[in-house]
C-alpha atoms as a PDB file:
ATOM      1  CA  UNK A   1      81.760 110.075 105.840  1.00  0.00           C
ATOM      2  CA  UNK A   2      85.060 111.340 106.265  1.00  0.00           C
ATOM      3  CA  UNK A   3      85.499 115.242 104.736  1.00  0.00           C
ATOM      4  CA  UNK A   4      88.914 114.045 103.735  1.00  0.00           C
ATOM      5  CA  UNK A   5      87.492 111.256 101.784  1.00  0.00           C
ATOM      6  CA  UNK A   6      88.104 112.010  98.005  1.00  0.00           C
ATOM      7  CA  UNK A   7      85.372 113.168  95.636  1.00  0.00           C
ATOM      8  CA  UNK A   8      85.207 110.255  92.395  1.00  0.00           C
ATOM      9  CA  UNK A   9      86.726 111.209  89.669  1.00  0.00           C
ATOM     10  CA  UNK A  10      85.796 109.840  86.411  1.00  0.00           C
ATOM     11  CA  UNK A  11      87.662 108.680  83.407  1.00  0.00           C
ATOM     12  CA  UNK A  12      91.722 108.600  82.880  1.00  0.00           C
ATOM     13  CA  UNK A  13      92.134 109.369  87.097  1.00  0.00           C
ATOM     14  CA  UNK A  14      90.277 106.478  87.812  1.00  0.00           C
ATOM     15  CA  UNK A  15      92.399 104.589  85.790  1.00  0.00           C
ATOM     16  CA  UNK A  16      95.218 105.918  87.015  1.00  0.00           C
ATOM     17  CA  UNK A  17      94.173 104.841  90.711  1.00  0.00           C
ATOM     18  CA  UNK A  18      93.374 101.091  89.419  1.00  0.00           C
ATOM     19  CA  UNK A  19      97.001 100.846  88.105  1.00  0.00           C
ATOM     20  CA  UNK A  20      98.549 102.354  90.911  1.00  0.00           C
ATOM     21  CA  UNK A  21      96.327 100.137  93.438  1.00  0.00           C
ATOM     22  CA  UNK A  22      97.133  96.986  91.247  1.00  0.00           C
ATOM     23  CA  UNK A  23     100.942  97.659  91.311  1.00  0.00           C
ATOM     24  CA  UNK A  24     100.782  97.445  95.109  1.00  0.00           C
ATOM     25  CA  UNK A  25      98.454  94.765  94.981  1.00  0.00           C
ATOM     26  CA  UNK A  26     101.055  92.113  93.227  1.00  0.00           C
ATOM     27  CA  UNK A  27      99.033  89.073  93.763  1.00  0.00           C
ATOM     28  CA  UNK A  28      96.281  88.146  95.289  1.00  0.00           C
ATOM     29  CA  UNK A  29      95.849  86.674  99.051  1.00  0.00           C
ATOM     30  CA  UNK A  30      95.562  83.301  97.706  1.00  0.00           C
ATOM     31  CA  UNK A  31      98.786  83.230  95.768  1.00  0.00           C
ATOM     32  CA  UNK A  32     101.155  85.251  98.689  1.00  0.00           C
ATOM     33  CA  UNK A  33     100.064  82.054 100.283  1.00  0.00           C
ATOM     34  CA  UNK A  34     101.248  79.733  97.562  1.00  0.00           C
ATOM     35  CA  UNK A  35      97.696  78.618  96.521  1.00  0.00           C
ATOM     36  CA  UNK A  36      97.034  78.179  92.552  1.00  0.00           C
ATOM     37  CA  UNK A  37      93.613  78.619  92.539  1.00  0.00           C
ATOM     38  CA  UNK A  38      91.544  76.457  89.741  1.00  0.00           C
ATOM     39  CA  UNK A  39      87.968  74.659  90.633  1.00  0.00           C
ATOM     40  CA  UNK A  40      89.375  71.401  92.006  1.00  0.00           C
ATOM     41  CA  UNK A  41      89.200  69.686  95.421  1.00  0.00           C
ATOM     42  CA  UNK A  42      92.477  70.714  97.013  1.00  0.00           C
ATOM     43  CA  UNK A  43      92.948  74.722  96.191  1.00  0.00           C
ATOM     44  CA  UNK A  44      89.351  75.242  97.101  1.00  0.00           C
ATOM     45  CA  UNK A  45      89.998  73.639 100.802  1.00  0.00           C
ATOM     46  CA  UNK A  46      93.712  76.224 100.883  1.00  0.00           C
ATOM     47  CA  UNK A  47      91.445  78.746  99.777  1.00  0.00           C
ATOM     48  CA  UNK A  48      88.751  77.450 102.352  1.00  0.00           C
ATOM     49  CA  UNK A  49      91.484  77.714 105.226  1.00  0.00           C
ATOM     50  CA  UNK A  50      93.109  81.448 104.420  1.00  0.00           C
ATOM     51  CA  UNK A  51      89.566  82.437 104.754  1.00  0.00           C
ATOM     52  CA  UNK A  52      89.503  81.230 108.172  1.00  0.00           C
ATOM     53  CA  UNK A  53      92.567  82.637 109.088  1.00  0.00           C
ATOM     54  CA  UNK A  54      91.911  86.067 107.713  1.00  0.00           C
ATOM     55  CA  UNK A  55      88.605  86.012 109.421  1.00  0.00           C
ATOM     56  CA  UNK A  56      90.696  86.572 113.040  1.00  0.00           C
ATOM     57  CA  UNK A  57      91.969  90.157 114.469  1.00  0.00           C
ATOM     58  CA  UNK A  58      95.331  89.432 112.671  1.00  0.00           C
ATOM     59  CA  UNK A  59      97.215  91.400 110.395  1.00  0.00           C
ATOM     60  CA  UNK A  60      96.585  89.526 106.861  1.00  0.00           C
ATOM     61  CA  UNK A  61     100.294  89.283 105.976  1.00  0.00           C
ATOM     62  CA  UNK A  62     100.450  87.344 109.582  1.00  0.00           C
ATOM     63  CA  UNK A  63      97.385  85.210 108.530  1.00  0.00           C
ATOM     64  CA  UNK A  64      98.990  84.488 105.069  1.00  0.00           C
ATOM     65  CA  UNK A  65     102.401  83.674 106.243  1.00  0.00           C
ATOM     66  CA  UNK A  66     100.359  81.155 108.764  1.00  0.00           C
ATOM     67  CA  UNK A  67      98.475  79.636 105.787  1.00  0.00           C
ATOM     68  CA  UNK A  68     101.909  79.405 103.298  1.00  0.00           C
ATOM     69  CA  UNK A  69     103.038  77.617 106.434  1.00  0.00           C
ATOM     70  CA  UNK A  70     100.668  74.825 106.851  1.00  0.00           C
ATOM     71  CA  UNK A  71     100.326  73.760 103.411  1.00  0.00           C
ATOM     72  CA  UNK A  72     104.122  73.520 103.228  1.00  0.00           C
ATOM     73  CA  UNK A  73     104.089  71.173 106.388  1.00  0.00           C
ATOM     74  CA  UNK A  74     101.549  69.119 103.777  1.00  0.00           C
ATOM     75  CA  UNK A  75      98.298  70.254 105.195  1.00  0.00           C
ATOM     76  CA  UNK A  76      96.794  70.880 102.070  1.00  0.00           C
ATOM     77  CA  UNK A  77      93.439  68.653 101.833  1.00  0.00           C
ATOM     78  CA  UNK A  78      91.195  68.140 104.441  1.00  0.00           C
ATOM     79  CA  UNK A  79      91.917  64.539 104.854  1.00  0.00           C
ATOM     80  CA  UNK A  80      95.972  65.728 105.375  1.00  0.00           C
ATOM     81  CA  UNK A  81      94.381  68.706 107.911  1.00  0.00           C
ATOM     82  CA  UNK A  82      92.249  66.017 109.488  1.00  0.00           C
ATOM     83  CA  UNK A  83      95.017  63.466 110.112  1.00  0.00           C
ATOM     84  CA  UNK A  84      97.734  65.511 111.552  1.00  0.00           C
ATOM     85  CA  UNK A  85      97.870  66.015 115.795  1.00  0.00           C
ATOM     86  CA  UNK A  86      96.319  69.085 116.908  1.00  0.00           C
ATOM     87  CA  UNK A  87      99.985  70.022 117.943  1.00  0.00           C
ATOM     88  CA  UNK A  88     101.041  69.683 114.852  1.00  0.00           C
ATOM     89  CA  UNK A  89      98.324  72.412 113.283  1.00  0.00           C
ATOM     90  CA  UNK A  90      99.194  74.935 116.220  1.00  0.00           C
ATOM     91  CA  UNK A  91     103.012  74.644 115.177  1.00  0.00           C
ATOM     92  CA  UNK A  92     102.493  74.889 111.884  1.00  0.00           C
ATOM     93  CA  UNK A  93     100.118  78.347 112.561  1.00  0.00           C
ATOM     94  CA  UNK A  94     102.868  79.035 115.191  1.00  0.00           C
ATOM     95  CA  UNK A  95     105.556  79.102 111.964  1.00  0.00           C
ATOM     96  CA  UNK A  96     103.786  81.342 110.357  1.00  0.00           C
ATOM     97  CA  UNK A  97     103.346  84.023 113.423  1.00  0.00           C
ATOM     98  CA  UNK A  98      99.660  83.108 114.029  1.00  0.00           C
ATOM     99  CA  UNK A  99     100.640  82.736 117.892  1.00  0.00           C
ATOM    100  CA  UNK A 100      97.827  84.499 119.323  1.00  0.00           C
ATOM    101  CA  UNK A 101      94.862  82.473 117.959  1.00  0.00           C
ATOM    102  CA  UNK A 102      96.814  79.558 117.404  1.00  0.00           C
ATOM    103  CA  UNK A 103      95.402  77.121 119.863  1.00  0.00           C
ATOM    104  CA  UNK A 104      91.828  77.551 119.182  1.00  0.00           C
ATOM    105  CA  UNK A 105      92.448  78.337 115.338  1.00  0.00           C
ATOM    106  CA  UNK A 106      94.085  74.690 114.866  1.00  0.00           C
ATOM    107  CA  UNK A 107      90.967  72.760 116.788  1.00  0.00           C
ATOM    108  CA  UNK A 108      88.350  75.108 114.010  1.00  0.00           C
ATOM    109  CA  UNK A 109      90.755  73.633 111.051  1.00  0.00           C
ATOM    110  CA  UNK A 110      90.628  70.389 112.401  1.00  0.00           C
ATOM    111  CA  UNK A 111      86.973  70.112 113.251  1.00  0.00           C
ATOM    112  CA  UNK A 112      86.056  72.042 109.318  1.00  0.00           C
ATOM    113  CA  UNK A 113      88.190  69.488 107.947  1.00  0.00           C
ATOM    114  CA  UNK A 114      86.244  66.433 109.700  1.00  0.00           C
ATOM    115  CA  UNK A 115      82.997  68.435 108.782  1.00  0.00           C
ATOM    116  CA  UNK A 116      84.432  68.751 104.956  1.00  0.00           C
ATOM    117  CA  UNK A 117      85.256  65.035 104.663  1.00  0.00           C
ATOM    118  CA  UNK A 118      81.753  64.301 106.236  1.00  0.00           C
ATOM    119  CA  UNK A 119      79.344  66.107 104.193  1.00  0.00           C
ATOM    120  CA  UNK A 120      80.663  66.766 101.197  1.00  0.00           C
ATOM    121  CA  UNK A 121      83.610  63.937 100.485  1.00  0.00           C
ATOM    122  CA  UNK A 122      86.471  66.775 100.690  1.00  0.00           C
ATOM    123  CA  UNK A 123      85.387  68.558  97.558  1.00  0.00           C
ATOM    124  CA  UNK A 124      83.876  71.877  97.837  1.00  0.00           C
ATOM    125  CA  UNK A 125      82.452  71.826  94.583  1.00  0.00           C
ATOM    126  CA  UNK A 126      79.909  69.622  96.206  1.00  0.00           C
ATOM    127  CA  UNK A 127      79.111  72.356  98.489  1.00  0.00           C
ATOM    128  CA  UNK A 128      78.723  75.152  95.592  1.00  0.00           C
ATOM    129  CA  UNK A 129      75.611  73.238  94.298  1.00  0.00           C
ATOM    130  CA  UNK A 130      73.861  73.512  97.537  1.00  0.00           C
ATOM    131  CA  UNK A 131      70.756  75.884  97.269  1.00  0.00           C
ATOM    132  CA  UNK A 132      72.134  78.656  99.536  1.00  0.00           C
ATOM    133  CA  UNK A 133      76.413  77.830  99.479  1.00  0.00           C
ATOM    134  CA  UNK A 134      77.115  80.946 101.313  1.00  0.00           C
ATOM    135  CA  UNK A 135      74.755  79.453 104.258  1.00  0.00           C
ATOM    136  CA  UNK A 136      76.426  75.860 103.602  1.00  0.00           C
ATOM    137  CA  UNK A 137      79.541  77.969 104.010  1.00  0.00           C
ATOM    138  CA  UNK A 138      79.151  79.169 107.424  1.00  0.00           C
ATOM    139  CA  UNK A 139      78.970  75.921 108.767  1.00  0.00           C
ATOM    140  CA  UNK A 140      82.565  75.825 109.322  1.00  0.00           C
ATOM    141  CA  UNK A 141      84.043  76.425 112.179  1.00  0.00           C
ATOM    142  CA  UNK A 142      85.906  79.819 112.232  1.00  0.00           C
ATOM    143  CA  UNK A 143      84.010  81.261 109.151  1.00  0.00           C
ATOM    144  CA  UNK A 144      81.382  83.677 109.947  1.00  0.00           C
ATOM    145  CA  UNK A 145      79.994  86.268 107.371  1.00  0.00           C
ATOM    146  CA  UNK A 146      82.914  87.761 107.185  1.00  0.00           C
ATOM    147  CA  UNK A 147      85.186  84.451 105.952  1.00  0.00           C
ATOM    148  CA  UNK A 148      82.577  83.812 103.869  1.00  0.00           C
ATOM    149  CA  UNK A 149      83.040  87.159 101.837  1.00  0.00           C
ATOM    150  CA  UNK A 150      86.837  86.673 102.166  1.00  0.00           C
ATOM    151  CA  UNK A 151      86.517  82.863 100.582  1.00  0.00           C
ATOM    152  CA  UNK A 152      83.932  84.190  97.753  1.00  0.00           C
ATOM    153  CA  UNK A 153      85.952  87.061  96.835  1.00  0.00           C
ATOM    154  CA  UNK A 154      89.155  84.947  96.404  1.00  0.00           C
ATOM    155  CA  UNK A 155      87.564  82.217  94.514  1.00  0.00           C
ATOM    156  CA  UNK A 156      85.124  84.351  92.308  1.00  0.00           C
ATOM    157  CA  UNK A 157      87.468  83.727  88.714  1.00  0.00           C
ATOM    158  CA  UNK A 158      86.502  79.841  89.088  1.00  0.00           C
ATOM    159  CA  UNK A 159      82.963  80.168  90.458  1.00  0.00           C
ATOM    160  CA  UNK A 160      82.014  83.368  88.208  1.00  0.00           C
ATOM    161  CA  UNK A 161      78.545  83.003  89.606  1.00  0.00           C
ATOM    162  CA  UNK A 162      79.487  84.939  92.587  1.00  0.00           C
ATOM    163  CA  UNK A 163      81.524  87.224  90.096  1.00  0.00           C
ATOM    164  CA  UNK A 164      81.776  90.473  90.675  1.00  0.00           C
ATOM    165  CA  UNK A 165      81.930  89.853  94.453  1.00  0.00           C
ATOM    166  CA  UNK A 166      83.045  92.919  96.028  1.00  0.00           C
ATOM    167  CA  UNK A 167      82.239  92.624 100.275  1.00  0.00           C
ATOM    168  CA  UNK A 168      81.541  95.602 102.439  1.00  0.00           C
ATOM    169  CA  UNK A 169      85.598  95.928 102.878  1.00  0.00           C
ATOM    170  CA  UNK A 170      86.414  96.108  99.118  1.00  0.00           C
ATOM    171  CA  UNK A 171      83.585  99.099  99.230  1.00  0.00           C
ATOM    172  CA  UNK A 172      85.004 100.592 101.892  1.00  0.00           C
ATOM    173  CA  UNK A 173      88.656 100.581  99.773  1.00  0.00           C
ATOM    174  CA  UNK A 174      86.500 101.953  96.776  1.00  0.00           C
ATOM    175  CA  UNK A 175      85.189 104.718  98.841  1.00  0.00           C
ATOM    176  CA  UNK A 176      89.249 105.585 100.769  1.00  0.00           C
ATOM    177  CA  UNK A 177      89.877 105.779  96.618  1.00  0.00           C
ATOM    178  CA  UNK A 178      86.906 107.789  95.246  1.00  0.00           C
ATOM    179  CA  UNK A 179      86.159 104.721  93.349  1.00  0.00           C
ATOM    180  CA  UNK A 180      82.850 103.867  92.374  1.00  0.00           C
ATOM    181  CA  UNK A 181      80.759 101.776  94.769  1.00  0.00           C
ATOM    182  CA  UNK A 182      78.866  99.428  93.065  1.00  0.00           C
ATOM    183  CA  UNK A 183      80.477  96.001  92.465  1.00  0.00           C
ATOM    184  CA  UNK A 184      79.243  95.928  88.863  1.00  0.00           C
ATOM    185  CA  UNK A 185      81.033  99.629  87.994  1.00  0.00           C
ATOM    186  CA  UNK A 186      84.178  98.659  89.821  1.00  0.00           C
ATOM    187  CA  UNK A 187      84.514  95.196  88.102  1.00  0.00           C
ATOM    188  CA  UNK A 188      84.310  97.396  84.607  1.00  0.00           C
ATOM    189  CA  UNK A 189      87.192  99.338  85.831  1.00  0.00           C
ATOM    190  CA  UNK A 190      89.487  95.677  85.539  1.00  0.00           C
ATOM    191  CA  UNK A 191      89.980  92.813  83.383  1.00  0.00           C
ATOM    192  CA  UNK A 192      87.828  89.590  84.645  1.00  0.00           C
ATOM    193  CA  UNK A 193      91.130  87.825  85.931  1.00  0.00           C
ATOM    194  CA  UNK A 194      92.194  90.599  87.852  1.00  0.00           C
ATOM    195  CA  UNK A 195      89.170  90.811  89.651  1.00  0.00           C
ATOM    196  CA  UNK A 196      89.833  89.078  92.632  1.00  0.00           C
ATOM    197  CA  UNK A 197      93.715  90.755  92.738  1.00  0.00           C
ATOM    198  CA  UNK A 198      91.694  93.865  92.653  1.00  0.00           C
ATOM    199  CA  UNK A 199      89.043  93.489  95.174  1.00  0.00           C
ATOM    200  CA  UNK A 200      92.208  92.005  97.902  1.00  0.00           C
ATOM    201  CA  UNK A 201      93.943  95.399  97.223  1.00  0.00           C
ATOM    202  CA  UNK A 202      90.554  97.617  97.817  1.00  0.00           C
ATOM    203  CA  UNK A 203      90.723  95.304 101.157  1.00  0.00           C
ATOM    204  CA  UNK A 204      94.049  96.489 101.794  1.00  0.00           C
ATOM    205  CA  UNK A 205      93.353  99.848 101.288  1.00  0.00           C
ATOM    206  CA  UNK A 206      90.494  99.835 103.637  1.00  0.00           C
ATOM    207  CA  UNK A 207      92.717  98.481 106.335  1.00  0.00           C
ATOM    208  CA  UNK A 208      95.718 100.317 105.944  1.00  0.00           C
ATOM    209  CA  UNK A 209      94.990 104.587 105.498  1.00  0.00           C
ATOM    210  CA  UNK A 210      98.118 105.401 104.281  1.00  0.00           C
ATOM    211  CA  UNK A 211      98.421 102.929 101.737  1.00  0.00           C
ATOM    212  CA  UNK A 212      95.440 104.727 100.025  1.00  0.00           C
ATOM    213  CA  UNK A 213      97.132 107.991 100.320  1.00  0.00           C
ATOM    214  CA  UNK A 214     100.036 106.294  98.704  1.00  0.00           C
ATOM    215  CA  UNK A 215      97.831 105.225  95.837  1.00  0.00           C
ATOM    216  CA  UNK A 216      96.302 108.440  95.217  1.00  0.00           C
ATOM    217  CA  UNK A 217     100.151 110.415  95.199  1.00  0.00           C
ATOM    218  CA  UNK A 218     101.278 107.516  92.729  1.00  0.00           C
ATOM    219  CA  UNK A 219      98.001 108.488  90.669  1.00  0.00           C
ATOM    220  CA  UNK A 220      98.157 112.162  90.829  1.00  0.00           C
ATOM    221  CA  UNK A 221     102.115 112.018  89.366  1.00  0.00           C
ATOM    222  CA  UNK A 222     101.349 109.496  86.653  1.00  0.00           C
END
């Protein structure tokens, strides 16, 4: 661990770091991409494709821009994903900036829709009363463990079994912050629906350093 990594700090500073970490973090990924999350068919699949896209080497504002862009060309069910041309998905990702995965990205979105429709009619919900749904998950093309953390994380508020899900990244924000590091103590540091909003921006801060120095500044002057 990093000497430079800040001791925790309990109390009024932590709370000071939340609220400076959740003004930065606006929204969550979902919403930047202009899904409205709620525990039907059609967000779950938007939320099922961001995953995929964040799961790539690509900046996330890149992989959200490339999701915002292929639900506005209508590909926002599986059956829509599944019926448009392949060429169609790559310009769509291509839109969005997602140039450099783009080809093999839109055969993965067309082959998880086909695998969607297949096995479990379109609706997700079908999948999350499988006996293992994070194995069921990882059936789709494009999302290994790490999409699967990124799809669980996002959708935690409507499937609050998986609630508090804070992945290895989210620690790794925690830890940049001197934040606690167990999922349970950080999700007492925020209200339930700003769960999901705060695990994205412990992502963030894992990914970008000075972002967490940012956070920290903002904290130490409020």
């Amino acid at each position: 661990m990093s000497t430079t990594t800040p001791k925790r700090t309990p109390g009024r500073t932590q709370k000071a770091v939340v609220r400076a970490l959740l003004d930065r973090q606006e929204s969550t990924y979902l919403a930047q991409a202009g899904i409205r999350l709620r525990n039907t068919p059609a967000p779950l699949y938007q939320a099922l494709v961001l995953a995929v896209l964040l799961s790539a080497r690509i900046r996330a504002d890149i992989a959200v821009a490339a999701g915002r862009a292929l639900f506005e060309a209508g590909m926002t069910t599986p059956r829509a994903m599944a019926k448009a041309t392949w060429q169609q998905r790559v310009d769509a990702l291509g839109e969005g900036g997602y140039r450099r995965y783009d080809e093999s990205t839109a055969t993965m979105l067309g082959d998880g829709a086909e695998l969607l429709i297949e096995q479990y009619s379109g609706d997700l919900r079908k999948l999350r009363e499988e006996d293992d749904p994070k194995q069921a998950l990882r059936k789709f093309p494009g999302l290994g463990p790490t999409g699967v953390d990124i799809f669980l994380r996002g959708v935690q508020t409507v499937w609050p079994e998986f609630a508090p899900y804070v992945d290895g990244k989210a620690l790794q924000g925690a830890e940049r912050l001197g934040l606690p590091t167990s999922p349970d103590r950080l999700a007492s540091l925020v209200a339930e629906d700003e769960l999901a909003r705060f695990t994205d921006g412990l992502v963030h801060v894992a990914l970008e350093k000075r972002l967490a120095e940012d956070i920290l500044s903002q904290a130490k002057a409020s």
